[in-house]
Protein backbone atom coordinates (compact mmCIF):
# COMPACT_ATOMS: atom_id res chain seq x y z
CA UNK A 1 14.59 -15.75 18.08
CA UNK A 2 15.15 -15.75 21.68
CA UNK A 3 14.81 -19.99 22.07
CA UNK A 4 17.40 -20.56 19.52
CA UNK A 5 21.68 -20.87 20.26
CA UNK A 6 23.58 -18.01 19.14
CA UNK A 7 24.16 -19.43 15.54
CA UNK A 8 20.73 -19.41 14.63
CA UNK A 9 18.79 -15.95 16.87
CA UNK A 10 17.90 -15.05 13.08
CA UNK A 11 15.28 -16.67 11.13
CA UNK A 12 14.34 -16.12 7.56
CA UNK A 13 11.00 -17.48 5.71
CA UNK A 14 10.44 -16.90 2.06
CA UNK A 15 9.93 -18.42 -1.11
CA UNK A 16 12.40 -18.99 -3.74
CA UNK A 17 15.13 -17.77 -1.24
CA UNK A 18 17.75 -20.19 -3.37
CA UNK A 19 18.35 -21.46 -6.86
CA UNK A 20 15.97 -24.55 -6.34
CA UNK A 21 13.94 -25.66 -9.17
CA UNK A 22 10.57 -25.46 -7.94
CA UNK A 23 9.17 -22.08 -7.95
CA UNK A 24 7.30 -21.43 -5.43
CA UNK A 25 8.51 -23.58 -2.42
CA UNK A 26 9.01 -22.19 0.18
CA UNK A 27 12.21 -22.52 2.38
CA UNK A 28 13.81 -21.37 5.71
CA UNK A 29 17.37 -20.26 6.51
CA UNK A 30 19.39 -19.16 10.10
CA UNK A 31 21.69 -16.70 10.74
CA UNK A 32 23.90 -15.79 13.90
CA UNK A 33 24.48 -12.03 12.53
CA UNK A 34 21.30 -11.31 10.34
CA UNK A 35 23.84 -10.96 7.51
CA UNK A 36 25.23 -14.70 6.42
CA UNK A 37 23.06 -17.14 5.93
CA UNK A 38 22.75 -20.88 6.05
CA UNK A 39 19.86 -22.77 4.10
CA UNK A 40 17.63 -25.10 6.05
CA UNK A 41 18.08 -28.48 4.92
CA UNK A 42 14.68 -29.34 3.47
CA UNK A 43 12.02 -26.78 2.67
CA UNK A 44 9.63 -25.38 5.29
CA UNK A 45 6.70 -25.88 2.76
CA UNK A 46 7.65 -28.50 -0.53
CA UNK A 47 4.67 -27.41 -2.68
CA UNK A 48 3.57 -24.45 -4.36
CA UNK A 49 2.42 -21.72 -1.88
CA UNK A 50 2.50 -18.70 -3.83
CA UNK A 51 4.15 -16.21 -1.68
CA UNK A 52 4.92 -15.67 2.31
CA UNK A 53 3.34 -13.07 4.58
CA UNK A 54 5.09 -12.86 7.33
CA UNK A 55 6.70 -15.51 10.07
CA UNK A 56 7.63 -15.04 13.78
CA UNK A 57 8.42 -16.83 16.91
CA UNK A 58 5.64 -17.28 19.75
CA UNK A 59 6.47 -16.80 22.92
CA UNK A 60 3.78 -17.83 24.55
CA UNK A 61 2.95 -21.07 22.30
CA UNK A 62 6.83 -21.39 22.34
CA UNK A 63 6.78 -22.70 18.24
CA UNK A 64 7.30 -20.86 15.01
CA UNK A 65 4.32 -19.81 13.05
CA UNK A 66 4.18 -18.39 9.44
CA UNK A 67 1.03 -16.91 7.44
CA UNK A 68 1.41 -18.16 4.11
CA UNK A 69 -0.47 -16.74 0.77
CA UNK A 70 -2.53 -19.89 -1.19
CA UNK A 71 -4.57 -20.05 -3.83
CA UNK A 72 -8.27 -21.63 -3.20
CA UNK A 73 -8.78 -25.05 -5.09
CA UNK A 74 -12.77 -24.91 -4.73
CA UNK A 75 -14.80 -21.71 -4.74
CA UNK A 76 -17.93 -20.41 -4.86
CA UNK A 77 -20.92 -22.73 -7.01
CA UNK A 78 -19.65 -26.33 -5.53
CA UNK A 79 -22.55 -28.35 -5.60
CA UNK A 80 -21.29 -32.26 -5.55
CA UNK A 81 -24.87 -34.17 -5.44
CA UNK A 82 -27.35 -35.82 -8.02
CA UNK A 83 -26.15 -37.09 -11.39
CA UNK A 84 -24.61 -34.03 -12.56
CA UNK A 85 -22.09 -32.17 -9.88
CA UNK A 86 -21.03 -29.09 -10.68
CA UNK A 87 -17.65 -28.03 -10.08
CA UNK A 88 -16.80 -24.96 -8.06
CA UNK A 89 -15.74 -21.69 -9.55
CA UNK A 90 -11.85 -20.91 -8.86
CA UNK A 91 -11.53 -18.71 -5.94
CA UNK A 92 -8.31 -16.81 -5.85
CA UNK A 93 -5.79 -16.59 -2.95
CA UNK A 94 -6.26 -16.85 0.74
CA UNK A 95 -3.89 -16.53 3.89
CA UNK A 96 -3.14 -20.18 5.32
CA UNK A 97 -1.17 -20.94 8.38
CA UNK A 98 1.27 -23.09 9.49
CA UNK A 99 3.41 -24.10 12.62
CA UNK A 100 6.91 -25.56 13.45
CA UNK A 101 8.29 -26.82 17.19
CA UNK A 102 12.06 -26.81 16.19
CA UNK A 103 11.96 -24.74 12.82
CA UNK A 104 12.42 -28.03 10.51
CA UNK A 105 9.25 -29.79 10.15
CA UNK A 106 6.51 -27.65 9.59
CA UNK A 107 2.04 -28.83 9.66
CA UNK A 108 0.31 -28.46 7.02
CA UNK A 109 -1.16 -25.47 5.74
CA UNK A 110 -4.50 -24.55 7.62
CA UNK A 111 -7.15 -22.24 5.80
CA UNK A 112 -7.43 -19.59 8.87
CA UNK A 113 -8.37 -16.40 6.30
CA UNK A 114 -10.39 -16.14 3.24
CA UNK A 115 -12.21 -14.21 0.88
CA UNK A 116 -16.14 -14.40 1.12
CA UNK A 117 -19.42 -13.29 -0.39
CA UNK A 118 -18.92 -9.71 1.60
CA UNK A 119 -15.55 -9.23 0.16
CA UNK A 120 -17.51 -9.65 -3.14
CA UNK A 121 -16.17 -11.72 -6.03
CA UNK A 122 -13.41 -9.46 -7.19
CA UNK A 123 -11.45 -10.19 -4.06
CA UNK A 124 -7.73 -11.98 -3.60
CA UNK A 125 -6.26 -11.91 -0.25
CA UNK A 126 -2.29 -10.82 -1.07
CA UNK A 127 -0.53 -10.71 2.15
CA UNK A 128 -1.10 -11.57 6.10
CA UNK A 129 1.15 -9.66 7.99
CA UNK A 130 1.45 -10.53 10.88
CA UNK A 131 2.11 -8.55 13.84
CA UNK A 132 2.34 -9.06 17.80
CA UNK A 133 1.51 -6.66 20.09
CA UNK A 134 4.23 -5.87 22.57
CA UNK A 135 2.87 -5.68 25.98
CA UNK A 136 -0.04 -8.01 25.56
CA UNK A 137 1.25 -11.34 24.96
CA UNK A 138 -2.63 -12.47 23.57
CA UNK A 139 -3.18 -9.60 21.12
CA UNK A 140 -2.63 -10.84 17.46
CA UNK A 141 -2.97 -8.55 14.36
CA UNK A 142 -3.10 -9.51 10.92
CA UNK A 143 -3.25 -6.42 8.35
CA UNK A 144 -3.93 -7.99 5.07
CA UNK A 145 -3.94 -6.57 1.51
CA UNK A 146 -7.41 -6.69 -0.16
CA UNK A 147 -6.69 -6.65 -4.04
CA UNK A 148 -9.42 -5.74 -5.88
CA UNK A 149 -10.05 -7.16 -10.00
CA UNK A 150 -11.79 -4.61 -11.55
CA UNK A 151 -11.78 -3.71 -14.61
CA UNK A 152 -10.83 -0.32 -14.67
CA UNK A 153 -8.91 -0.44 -11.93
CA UNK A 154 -7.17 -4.08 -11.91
CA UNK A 155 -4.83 -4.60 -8.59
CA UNK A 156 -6.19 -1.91 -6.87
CA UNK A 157 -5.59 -2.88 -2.83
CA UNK A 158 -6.81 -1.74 0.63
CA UNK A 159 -5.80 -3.19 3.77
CA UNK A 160 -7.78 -4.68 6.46
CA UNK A 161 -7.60 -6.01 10.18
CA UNK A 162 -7.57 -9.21 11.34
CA UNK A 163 -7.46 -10.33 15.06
CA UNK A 164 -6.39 -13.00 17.34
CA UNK A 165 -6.27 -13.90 20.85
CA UNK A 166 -4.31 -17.70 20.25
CA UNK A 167 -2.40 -17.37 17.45
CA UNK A 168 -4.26 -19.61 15.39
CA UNK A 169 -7.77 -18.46 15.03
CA UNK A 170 -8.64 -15.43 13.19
CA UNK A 171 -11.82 -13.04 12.46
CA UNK A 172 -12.06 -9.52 11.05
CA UNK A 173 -13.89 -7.36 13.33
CA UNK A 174 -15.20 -4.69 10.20
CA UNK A 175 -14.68 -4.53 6.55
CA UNK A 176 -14.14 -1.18 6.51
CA UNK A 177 -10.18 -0.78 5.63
CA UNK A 178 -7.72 1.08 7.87
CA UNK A 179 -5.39 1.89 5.15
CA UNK A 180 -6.82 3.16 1.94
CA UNK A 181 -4.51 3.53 -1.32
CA UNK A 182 -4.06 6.89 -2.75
CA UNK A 183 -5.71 8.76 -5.15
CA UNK A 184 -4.82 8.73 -9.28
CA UNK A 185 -1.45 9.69 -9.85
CA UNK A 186 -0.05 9.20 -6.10
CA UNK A 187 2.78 7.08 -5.27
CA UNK A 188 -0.18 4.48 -3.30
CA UNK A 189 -2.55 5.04 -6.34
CA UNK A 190 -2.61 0.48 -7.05
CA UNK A 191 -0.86 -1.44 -4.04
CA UNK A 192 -0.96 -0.86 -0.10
CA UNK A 193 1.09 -4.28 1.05
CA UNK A 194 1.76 -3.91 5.00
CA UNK A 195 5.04 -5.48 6.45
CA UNK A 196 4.80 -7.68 9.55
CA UNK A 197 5.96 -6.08 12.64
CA UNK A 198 5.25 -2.70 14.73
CA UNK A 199 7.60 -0.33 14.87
CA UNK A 200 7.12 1.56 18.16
CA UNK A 201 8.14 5.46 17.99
CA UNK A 202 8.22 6.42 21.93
CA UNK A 203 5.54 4.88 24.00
CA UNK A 204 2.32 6.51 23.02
CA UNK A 205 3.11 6.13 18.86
CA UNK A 206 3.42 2.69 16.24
CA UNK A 207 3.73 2.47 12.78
CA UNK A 208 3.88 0.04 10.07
CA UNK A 209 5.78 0.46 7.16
CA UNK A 210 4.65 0.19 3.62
CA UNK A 211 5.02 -1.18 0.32
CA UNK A 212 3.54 0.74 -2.45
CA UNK A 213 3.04 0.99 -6.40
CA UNK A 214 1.46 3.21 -8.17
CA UNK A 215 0.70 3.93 -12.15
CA UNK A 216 2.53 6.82 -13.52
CA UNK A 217 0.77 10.08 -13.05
CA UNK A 218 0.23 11.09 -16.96
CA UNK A 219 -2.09 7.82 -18.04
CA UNK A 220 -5.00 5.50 -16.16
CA UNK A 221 -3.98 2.59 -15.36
CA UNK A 222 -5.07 0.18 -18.27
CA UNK A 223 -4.24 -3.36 -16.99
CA UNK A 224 -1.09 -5.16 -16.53
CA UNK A 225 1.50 -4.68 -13.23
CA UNK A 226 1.75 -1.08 -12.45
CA UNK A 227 5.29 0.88 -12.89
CA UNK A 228 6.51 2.32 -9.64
CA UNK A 229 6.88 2.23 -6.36
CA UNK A 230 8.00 3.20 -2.75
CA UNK A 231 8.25 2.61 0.68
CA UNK A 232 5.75 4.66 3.01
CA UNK A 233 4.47 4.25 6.76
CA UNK A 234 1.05 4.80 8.41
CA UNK A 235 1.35 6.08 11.89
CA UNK A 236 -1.43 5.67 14.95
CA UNK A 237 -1.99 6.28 18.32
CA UNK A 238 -1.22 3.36 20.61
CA UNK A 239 -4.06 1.15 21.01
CA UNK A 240 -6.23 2.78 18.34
CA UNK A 241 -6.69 -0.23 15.69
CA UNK A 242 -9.82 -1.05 15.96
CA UNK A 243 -12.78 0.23 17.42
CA UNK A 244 -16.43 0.42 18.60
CA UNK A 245 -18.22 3.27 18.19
CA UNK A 246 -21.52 4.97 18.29
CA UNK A 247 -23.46 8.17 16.29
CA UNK A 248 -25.28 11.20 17.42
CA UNK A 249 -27.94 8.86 18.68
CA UNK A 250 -26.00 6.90 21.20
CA UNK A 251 -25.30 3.10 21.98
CA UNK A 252 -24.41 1.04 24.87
CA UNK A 253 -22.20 -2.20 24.81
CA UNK A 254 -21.35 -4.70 27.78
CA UNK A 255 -18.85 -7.18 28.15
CA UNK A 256 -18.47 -10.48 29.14
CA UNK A 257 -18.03 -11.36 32.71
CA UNK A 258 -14.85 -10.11 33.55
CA UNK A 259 -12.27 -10.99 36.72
CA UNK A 260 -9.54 -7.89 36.87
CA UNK A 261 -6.37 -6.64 39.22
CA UNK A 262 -5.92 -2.87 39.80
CA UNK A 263 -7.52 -0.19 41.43
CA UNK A 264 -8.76 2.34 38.17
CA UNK A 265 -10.16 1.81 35.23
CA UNK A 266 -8.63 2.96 31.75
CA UNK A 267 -10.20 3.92 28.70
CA UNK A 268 -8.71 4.78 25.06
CA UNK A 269 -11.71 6.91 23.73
CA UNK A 270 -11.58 9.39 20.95
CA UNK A 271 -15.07 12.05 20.39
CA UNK A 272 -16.29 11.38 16.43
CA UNK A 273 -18.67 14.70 16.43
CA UNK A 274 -20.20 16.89 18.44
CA UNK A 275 -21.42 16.89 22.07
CA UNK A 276 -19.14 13.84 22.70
CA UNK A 277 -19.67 11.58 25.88
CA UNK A 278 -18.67 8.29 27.57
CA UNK A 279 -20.03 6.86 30.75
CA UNK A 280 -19.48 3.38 32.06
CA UNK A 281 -21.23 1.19 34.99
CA UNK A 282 -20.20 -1.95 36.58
CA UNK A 283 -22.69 -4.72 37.42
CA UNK A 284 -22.85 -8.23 38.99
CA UNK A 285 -22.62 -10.98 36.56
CA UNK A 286 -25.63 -13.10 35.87
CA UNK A 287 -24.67 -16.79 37.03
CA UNK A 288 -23.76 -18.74 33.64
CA UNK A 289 -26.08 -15.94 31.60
CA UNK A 290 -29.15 -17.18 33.31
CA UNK A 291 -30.98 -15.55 36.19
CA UNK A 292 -31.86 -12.00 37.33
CA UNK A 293 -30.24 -9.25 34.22
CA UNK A 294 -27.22 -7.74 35.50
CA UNK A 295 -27.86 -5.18 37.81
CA UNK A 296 -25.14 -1.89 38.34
CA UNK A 297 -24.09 -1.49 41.71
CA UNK A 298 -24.57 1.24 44.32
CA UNK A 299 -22.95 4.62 43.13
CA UNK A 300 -21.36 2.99 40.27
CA UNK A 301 -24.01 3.30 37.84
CA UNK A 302 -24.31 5.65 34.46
CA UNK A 303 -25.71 7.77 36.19
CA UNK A 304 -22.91 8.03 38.90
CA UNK A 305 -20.52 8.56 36.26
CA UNK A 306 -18.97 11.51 35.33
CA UNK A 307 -19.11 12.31 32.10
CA UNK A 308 -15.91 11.61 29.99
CA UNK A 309 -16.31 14.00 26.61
CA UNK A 310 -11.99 14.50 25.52
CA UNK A 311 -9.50 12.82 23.58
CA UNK A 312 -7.46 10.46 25.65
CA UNK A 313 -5.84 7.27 25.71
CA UNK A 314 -5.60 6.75 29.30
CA UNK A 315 -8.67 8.32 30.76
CA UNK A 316 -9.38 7.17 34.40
CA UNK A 317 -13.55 6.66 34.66
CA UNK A 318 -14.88 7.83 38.29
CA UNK A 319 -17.93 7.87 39.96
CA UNK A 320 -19.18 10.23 42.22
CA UNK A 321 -17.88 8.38 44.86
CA UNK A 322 -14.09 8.72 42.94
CA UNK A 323 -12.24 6.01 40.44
CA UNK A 324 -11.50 3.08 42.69
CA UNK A 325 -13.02 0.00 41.75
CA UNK A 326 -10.76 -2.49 43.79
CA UNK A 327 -13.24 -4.00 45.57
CA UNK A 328 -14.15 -6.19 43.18
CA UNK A 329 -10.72 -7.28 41.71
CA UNK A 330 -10.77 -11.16 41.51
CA UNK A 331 -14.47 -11.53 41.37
CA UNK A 332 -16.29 -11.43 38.16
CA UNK A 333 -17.96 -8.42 37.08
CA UNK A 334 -19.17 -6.80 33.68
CA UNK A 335 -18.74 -3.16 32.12
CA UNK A 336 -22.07 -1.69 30.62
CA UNK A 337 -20.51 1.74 28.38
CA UNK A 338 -22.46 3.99 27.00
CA UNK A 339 -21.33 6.53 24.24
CA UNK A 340 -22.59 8.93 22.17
CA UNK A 341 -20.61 10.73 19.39
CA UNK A 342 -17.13 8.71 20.74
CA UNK A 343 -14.98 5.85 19.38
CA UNK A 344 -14.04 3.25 21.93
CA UNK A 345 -10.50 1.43 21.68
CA UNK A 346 -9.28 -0.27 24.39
CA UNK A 347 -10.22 -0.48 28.13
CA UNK A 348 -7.40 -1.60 31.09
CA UNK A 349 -7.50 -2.03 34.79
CA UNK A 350 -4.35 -0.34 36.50
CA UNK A 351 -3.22 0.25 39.89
C-alpha cells in the first residue's frame, strides 16, 4: 500500500482471519513486514459475506476496494403484485463490491456482478479476482469462477472476464471462458479459482496463478467436495485477454471518436485461419453522431492500407503514404478496421 506509514504498507482482507464468533465476517489486518500482523479494530464487513475475492489499493481513486462473494436474497420468479405475490426463487452467489477511504469504515456492499438467464440456472459466481493492469491505470479485470450445479458433474467451474474502466462498474464482454477446467481425471478436472493479481514474466508475458481440485482419477465424481488439489498458472501474451474477431467472411468495427498523442499506430492482432488480413482507415468524426457518415481521409483509407496478415503484438499500420498519423493528434478522429480470419486485442498510439 503505497498511501499508508511504514507500519501498515501491508494489507490483508479475508474472512474468519481470527477466532471471532461469527463465521463469516469479514475482517482486515496491517502489517509493516507482510509477516506479523495486527487485527483491525472492527470488521471491514460485520455480516455474513460468504467469502472474499480479492482486495487492493486504487491509485487513481486513491481508496481501498474489495470484491466480495454474496449470496442473492431474491432471484429469478419475483412477482410482488395482485393478491397473491409470489416470492422469488433463491439465486445463489454473486460478486458485490465495496470501498474504504482510510481502511476502517467500509460502504456497503454494492451488487456490481451477477449470475443471469445466459449463465443459465445452474450458475454461482465463486470468486472476483481482481486484477489491475500495470501500465494502464483505467484497465480493470475481474476473472471470476463460474461453478456449474449439475448433476453429474456438481462444482464443475470455468472462468470468465470481467472489465472495467472506473473501478466500480463492471460488464463481461463474452461468455465464452478463457480458462477451461481439465478433462476427467486431471488435476483441474472440478475447480479453476483465479488469484487476484498479474504476475508479469519479462515484458511481453503475464500469468495468473491457479487454484485447482480435481476428483481422483479411478472414479466420476459422484457429488460432494472433490479430493485434491494444486496450484497451476495460465500464461498469455501481453494484451491478449479479450478480443474481437472476425471469420473467413470478414467484419469491420469502428470506434468511438477518439483524441490521441503519438505519431504510429499499434495493433495486437493474431490470424485465426487462413488467408489472414487486417486493414484500418481513419475518418472525421460525425459532429455529436449526427450529420454527414464518417468519411476516411485522403490516402488513409482501406484501401491505402497495407495489408497486415502476421502474428504481432506491436504491429505499426501504414498507408501508402507510410505510418504517421500525427497530424491529427489532439483532434478527434475514429478507426474503421477491417479483418478477415484475425483476432483483434488491443490498439495504441506511440511516438
Amino acid at each position: 500500500d503505497p498511501s499508508a506509514p511504514p507500519n501498515a504498507r501491508y494489507k490483508l482482507v479475508g474472512s474468519e482471519l481470527f477466532p471471532i464468533p461469527s463465521s463469516g465476517t469479514i475482517w482486515g489486518a496491517c502489517s509493516g513486514d507482510g509477516i506479523h500482523w495486527t487485527a483491525c479494530d472492527q470488521p471491514v464487513l460485520a455480516r455474513y459475506a460468504d467469502n472474499v475475492g480479492s482486495a487492493a489499493y486504487d491509485p487513481v481513486q486513491g481508496n481501498y476496494v474489495a470484491y466480495i462473494r454474496r449470496y442473492l436474497n431474491t432471484g429469478y420468479g419475483e412477482l410482488l403484485v395482485g393478491d397473491h405475490p409470489v416470492r422469488g426463487a433463491w439465486r445463489g452467489r454473486a460478486i458485490s463490491r465495496i470501498e474504504s477511504e482510510n481502511f476502517r469504515q467500509w460502504s456497503y456492499p454494492e451488487l456490481v456482478v451477477a449470475p443471469d438467464l445466459e449463465d443459465g440456472l445452474d450458475t454461482d459466481l465463486h470468486l472476483g479476482a481482481y486484477c489491475r493492469y500495470e501500465g494502464a491505470e483505467n484497465a480493470h479485470f475481474m476473472f471470476i469462477s463460474m461453478v456449474r450445479h449439475r448433476k453429474s458433474q456438481p462444482g464443475i467451474s470455468d472462468v470468465q472476464v470481467a472489465v472495467s474502466r472506473d473501478n466500480r462498474h463492471w460488464i463481461r464482454p463474452t461468455r465464452q471462458p478463457l480458462i477451461v477446467h481439465g478433462p476427467v481425471g486431471s488435476f483441474d478436472e472440478s475447480r479453476v479459482d483465479p488469484a487476484p493479481g498479474f504476475v508479469w514474466i519479462g515484458e511481453d508475458h503475464l500469468a495468473l496463478y491457479i487454484r485447482n481440485e480435481g476428483f481422483p482419477a479411478d472414479r466420476e465424481p459422484s457429488g460432494g467436495h472433490p479430493l485434491g488439489g494444486a496450484m497451476s498458472r495460465v500464461v498469455m501474451r501481453r494484451d491478449r485477454i479479450v478480443g474481437i474477431e472476425a471469420g473467413p467472411e470478414g467484419g469491420s468495427i469502428c470506434t468511438r471518436p477518439l483524441i490521441f498523442s503519438g505519431r504510429r499506430l499499434l495493433l495486437n492482432l493474431e490470424p485465426t485461419g487462413a488467408d489472414a488480413q487486417l486493414r484500418v482507415q481513419i475518418l472525421s468524426p460525425a459532429p455529436g453522431g449526427k450529420g454527414p457518415v464518417p468519411s476516411a481521409f485522403s490516402g488513409y483509407s482501406l484501401d491505402d492500407c497495407v495489408p497486415l496478415t502476421q502474428d504481432e503484438l506491436d504491429a505499426v499500420v501504414r498507408w501508402e503514404g507510410g505510418a504517421e498519423v500525427g497530424r491529427w493528434a489532439g483532434q478527434p478522429v475514429r478507426l474503421q478496421v477491417h479483418l478477415r480470419s484475425m483476432r483483434l486485442y488491443a490498439f495504441q498510439f506511440s511516438d
